[in-house]
Protein backbone atom coordinates (compact mmCIF):
# COMPACT_ATOMS: atom_id res chain seq x y z
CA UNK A 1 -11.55 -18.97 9.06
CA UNK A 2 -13.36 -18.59 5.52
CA UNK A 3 -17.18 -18.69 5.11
CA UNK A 4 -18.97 -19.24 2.20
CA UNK A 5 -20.55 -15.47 1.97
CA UNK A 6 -20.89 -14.90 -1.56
CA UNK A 7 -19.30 -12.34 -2.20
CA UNK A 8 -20.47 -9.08 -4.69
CA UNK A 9 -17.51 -7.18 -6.89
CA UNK A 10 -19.16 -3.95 -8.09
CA UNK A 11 -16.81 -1.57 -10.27
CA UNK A 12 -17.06 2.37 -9.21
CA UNK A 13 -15.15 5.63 -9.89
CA UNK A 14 -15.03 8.57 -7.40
CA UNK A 15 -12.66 11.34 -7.83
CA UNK A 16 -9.56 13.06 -5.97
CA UNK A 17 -9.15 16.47 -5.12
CA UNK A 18 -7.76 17.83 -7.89
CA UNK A 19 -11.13 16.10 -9.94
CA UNK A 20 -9.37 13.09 -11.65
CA UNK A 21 -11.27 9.88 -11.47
CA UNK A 22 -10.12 6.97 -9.52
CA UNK A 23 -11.13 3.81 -10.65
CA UNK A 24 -12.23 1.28 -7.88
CA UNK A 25 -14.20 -2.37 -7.54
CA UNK A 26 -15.72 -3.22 -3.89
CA UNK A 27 -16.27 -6.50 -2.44
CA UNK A 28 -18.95 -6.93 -0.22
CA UNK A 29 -21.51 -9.93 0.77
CA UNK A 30 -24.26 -7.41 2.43
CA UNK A 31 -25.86 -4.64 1.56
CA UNK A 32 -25.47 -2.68 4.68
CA UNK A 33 -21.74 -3.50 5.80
CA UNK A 34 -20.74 -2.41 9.21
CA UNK A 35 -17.36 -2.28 8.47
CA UNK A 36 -15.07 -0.59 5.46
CA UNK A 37 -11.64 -1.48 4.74
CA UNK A 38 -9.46 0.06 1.50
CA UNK A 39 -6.55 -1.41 0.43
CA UNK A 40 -3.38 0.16 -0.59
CA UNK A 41 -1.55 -0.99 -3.48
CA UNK A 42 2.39 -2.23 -3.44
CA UNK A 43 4.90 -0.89 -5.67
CA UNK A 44 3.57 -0.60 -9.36
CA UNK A 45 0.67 -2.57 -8.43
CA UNK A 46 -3.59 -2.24 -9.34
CA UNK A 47 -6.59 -3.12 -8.69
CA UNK A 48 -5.95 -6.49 -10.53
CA UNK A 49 -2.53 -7.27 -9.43
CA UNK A 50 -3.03 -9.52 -6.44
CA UNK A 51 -5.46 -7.14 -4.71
CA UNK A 52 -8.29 -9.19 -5.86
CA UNK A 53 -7.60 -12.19 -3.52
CA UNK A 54 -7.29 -10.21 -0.66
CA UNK A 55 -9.98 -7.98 -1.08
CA UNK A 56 -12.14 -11.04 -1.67
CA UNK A 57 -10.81 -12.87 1.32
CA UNK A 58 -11.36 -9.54 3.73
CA UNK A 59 -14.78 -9.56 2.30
CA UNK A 60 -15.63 -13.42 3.11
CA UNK A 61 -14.21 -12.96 6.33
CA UNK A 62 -15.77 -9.48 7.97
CA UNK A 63 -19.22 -7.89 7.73
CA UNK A 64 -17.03 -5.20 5.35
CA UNK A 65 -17.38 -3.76 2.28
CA UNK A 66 -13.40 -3.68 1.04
CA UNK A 67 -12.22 -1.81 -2.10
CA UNK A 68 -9.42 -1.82 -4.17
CA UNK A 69 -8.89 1.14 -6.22
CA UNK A 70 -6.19 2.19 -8.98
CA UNK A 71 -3.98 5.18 -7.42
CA UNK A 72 -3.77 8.25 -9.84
CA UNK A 73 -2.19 7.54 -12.73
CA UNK A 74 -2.13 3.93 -12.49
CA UNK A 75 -4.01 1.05 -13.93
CA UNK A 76 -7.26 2.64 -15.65
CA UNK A 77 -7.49 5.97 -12.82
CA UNK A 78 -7.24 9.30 -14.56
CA UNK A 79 -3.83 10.91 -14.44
CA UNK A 80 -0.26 11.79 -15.45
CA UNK A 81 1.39 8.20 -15.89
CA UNK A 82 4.81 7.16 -15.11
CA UNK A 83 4.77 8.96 -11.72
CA UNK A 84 4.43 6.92 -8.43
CA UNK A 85 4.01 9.59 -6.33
CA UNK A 86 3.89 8.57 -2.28
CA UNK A 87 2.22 11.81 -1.42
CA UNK A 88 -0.66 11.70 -4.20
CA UNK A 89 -1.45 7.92 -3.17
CA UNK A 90 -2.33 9.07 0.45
CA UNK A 91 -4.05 11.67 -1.22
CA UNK A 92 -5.63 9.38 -3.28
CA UNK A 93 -6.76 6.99 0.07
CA UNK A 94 -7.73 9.93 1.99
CA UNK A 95 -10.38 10.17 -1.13
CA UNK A 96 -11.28 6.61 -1.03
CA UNK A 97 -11.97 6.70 2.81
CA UNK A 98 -14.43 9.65 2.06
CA UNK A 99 -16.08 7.61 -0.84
CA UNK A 100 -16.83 4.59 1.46
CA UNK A 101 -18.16 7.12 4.55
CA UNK A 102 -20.56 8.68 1.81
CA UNK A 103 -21.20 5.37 0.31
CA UNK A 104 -21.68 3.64 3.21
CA UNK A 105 -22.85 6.12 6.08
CA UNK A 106 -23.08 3.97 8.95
CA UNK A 107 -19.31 3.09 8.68
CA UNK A 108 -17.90 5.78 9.99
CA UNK A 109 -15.72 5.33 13.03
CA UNK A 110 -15.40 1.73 11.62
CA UNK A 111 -12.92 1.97 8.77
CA UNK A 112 -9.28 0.51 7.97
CA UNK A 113 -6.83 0.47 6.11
CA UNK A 114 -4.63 -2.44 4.65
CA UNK A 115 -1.56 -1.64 2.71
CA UNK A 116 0.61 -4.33 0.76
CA UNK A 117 4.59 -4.13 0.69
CA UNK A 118 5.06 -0.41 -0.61
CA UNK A 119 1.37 0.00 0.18
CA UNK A 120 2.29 -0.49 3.44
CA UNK A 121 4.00 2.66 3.66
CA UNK A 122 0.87 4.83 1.96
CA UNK A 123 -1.37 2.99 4.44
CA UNK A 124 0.77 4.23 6.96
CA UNK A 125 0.86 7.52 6.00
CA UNK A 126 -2.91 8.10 5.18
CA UNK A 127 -3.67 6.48 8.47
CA UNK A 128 -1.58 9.32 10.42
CA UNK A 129 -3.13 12.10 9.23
CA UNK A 130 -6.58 10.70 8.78
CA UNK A 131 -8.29 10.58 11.88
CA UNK A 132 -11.31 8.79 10.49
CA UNK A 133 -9.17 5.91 9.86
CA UNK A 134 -9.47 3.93 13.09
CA UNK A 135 -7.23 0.70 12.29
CA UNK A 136 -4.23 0.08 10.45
CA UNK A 137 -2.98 -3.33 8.97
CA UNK A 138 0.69 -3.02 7.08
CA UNK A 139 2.00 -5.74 5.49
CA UNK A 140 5.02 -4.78 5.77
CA UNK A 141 5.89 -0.83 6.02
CA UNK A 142 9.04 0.81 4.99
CA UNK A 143 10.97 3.12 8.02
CA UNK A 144 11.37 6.06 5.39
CA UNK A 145 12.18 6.19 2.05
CA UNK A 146 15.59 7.48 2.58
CA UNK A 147 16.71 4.50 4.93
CA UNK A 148 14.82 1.78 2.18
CA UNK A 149 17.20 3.12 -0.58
CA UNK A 150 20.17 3.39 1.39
CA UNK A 151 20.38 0.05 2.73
CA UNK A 152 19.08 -1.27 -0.80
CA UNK A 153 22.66 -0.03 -1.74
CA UNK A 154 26.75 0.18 -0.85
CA UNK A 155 27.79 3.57 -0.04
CA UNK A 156 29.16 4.78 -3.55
CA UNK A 157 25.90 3.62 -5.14
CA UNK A 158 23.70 5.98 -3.11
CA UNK A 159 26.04 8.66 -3.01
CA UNK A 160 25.27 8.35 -7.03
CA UNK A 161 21.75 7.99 -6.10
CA UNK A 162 21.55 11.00 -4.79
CA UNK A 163 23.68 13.06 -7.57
CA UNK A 164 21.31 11.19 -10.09
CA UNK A 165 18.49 12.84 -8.45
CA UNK A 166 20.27 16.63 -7.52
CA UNK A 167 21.46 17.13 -11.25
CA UNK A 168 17.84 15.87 -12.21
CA UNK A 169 16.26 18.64 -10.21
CA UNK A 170 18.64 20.86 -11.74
CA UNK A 171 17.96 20.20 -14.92
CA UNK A 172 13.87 20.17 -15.28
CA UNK A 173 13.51 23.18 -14.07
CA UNK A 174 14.99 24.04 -17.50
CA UNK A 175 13.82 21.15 -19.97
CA UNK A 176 10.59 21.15 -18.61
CA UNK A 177 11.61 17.45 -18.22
CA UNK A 178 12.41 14.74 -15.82
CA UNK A 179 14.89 12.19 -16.89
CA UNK A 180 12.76 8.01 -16.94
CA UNK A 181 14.44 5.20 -15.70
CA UNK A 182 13.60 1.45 -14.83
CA UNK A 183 11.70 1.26 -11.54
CA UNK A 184 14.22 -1.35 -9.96
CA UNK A 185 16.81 1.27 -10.43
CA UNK A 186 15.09 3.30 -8.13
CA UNK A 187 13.97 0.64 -5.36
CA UNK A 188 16.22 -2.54 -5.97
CA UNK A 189 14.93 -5.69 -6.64
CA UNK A 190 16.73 -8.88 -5.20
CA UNK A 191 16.72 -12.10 -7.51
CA UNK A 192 13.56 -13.73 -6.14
CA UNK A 193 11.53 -10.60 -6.00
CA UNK A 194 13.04 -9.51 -9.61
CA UNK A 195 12.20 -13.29 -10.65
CA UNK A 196 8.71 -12.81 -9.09
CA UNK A 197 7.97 -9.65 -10.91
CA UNK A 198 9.12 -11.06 -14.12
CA UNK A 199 6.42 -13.68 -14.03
CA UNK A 200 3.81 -11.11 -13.29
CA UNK A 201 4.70 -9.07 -16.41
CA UNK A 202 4.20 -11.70 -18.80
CA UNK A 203 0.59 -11.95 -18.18
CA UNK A 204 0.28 -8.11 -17.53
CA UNK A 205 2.04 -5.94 -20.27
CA UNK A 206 1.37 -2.99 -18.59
CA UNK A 207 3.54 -3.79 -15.61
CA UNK A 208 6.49 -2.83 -18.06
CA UNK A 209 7.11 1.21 -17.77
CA UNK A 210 9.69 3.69 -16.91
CA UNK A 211 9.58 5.97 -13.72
CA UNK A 212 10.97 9.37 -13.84
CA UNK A 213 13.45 10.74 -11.36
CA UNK A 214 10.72 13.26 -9.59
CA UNK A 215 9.44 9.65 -8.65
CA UNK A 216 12.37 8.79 -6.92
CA UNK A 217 12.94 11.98 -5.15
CA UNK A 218 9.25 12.04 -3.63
CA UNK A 219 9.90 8.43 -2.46
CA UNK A 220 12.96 9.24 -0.93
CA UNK A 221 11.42 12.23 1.15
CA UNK A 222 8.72 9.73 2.51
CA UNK A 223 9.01 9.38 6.39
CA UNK A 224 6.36 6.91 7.73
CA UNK A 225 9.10 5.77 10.85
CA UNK A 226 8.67 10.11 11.86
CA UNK A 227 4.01 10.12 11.27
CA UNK A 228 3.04 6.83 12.88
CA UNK A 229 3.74 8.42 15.94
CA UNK A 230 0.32 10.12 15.36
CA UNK A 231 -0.76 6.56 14.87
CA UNK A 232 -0.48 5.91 18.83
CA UNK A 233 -4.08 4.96 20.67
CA UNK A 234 -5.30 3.69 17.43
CA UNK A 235 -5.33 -0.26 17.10
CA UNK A 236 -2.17 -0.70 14.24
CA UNK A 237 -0.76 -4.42 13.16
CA UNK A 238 2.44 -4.44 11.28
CA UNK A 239 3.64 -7.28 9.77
CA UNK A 240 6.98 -8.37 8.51
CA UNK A 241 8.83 -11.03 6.62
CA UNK A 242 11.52 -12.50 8.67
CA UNK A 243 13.82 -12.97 5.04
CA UNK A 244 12.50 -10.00 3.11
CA UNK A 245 15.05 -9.16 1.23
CA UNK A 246 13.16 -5.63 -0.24
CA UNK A 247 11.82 -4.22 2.86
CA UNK A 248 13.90 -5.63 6.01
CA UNK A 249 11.65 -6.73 8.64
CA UNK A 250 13.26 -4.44 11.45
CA UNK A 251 12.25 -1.19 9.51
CA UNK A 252 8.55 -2.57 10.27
CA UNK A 253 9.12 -3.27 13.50
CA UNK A 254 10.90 0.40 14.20
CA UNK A 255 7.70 1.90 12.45
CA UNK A 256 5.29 -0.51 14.99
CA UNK A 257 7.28 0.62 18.19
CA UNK A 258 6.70 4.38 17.29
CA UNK A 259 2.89 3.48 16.31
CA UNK A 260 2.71 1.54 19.22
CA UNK A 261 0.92 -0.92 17.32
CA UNK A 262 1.59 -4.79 17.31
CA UNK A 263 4.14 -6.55 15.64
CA UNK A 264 4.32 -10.16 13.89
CA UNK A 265 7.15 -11.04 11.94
CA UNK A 266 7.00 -14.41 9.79
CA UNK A 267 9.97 -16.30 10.02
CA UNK A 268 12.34 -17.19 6.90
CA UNK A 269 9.40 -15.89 4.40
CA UNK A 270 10.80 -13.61 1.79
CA UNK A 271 9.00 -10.53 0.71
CA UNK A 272 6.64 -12.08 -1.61
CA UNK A 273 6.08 -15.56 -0.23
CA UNK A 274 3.00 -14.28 1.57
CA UNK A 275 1.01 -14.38 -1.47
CA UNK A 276 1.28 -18.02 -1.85
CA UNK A 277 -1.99 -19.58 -1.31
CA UNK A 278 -2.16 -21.46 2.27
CA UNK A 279 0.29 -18.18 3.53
CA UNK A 280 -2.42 -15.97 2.08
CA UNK A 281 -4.88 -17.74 4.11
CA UNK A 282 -3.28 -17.18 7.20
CA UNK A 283 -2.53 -13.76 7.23
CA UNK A 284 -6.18 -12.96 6.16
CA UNK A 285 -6.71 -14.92 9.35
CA UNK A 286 -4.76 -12.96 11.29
CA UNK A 287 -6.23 -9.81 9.75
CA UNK A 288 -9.79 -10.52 10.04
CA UNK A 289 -9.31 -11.36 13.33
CA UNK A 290 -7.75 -7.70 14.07
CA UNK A 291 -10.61 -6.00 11.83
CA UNK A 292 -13.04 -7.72 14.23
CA UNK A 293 -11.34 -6.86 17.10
CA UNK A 294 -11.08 -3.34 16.73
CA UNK A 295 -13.65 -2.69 14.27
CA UNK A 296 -17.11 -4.28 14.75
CA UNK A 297 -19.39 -2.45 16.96
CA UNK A 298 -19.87 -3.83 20.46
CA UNK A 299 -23.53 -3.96 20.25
């Protein structure tokens, strides 16, 4: 249920360990929030890619301040660019749970994380092996990288998947380079999801880039379904799209069962009908109404 909480969008920049600046806006209606919630970013996505609606929605809905930041390399953050890097984004939200605790002192023990489609997966991640991070919300999560790309392909293609990458490896250790590629050759796209990607692009030129192969490799090594386990006695919601055709909806559910966190699948929704208004609305329903439950303090 919405309010009408006017809602504050303040740009800020923090940095990551290795001292590159992260770019970041946070929404918040107070100016002592009891609760903080970052958002991970889906595949190729920023700040400004669809974030903003959710991060404004959180914000009308919870006593939270929630920020959406720009992952290393991406969007305006500081860093080498066409990477996408698994590891270095839960780096990345490990850093932008610290900014809100020393932002926002009184937060701690009250922060979340939300991850979108491939965010999902970092969310899941940086939740494991955070501690401070005391409730999860995926929407969806991958099983592993490994099992994403396989099923994303018949056998011969992965089998050249894989070569791709080995003779890669091989061959920047001695060029010094790593071979760029289209990023739907690395996680494929089916029609609607390519269609709805398309659309985004021609209002954001910047969504058109290569990946290099080191990209694909680190995504391949991710394991979310083999960390959530660490996830267990921490309030986790995973939910899934009962026709996603990008991430199928029973690697979520395998990576809820070892988090032993909750599980909603949406029936016949593809992967990106969620985003559609009046869908939007519910599952920022549904969210809030987690945050609340497992966030807010008791007195």
């Amino acid at each position: 249920m919405t309010t009408t909480k006017r809602v504050r969008a303040t740009p800020v920049s923090f940095f990551q360990d290795d001292a590159q600046r992260l770019d970041a806006d946070v929404y918040s209606a107070l100016d002592a929030p009891r609760l903080a919630i970052a958002i991970c970013n889906g595949w190729r996505g920023t700040r400004g890619t669809l974030v903003p609606g959710v991060a404004l929605g959180l914000a009308e809905r919870l006593p939270a301040v929630v920020m959406a930041f720009d992952y290393s390399g991406w969007g305006s953050s500081e860093g080498p660019r066409e990477r996408l890097d698994p590891e270095q984004e839960v780096a990345d939200t490990r850093c932008a749970v610290s900014w809100l605790i020393q932002a926002f002192p009184n937060v701690m023990g009250r922060v979340g994380l939300f991850g979108l489609s491939f965010g999902g997966a970092v969310a899941t991640l940086a939740a494991a092996r955070d501690e401070r991070v005391r409730a999860l919300v995926a929407v969806p999560t991958s099983a592993s990288g490994r099992r994403l790309m396989r099923e994303q392909r018949e056998h011969w293609r992965y089998v050249e998947f894989l070569e791709t990458i080995a003779t890669d490896r091989l061959q920047r250790v001695v060029h010094g380079r790593s071979r760029r590629v289209d990023p739907d050759w690395i996680s494929i796209r089916d029609a609607t999801s390519a269609a709805f990607v398309r659309k985004l692009a021609e209002h954001d030129p910047s969504r058109h880039f290569e990946l290099d192969l080191v990209s694909a490799e680190r995504i391949h090594e991710m394991v979310p379904d083999r960390e959530a386990v660490r996830l267990r006695g921490r309030p986790t919601l995973f939910v899934a799209m009962g026709r996603d055709l990008r991430t199928p909806a029973q690697q979520c559910q395998d990576v809820a069962e070892v988090a032993g966190g909750r599980f909603v699948e949406v029936p016949r929704l593809g992967h990106y009908y969620v985003y559609a208004p009046e869908r939007l609305a519910w599952l920022l329903d549904l969210t809030a109404g987690f945050y609340r439950e497992t966030l807010e303090p008791t007195s």
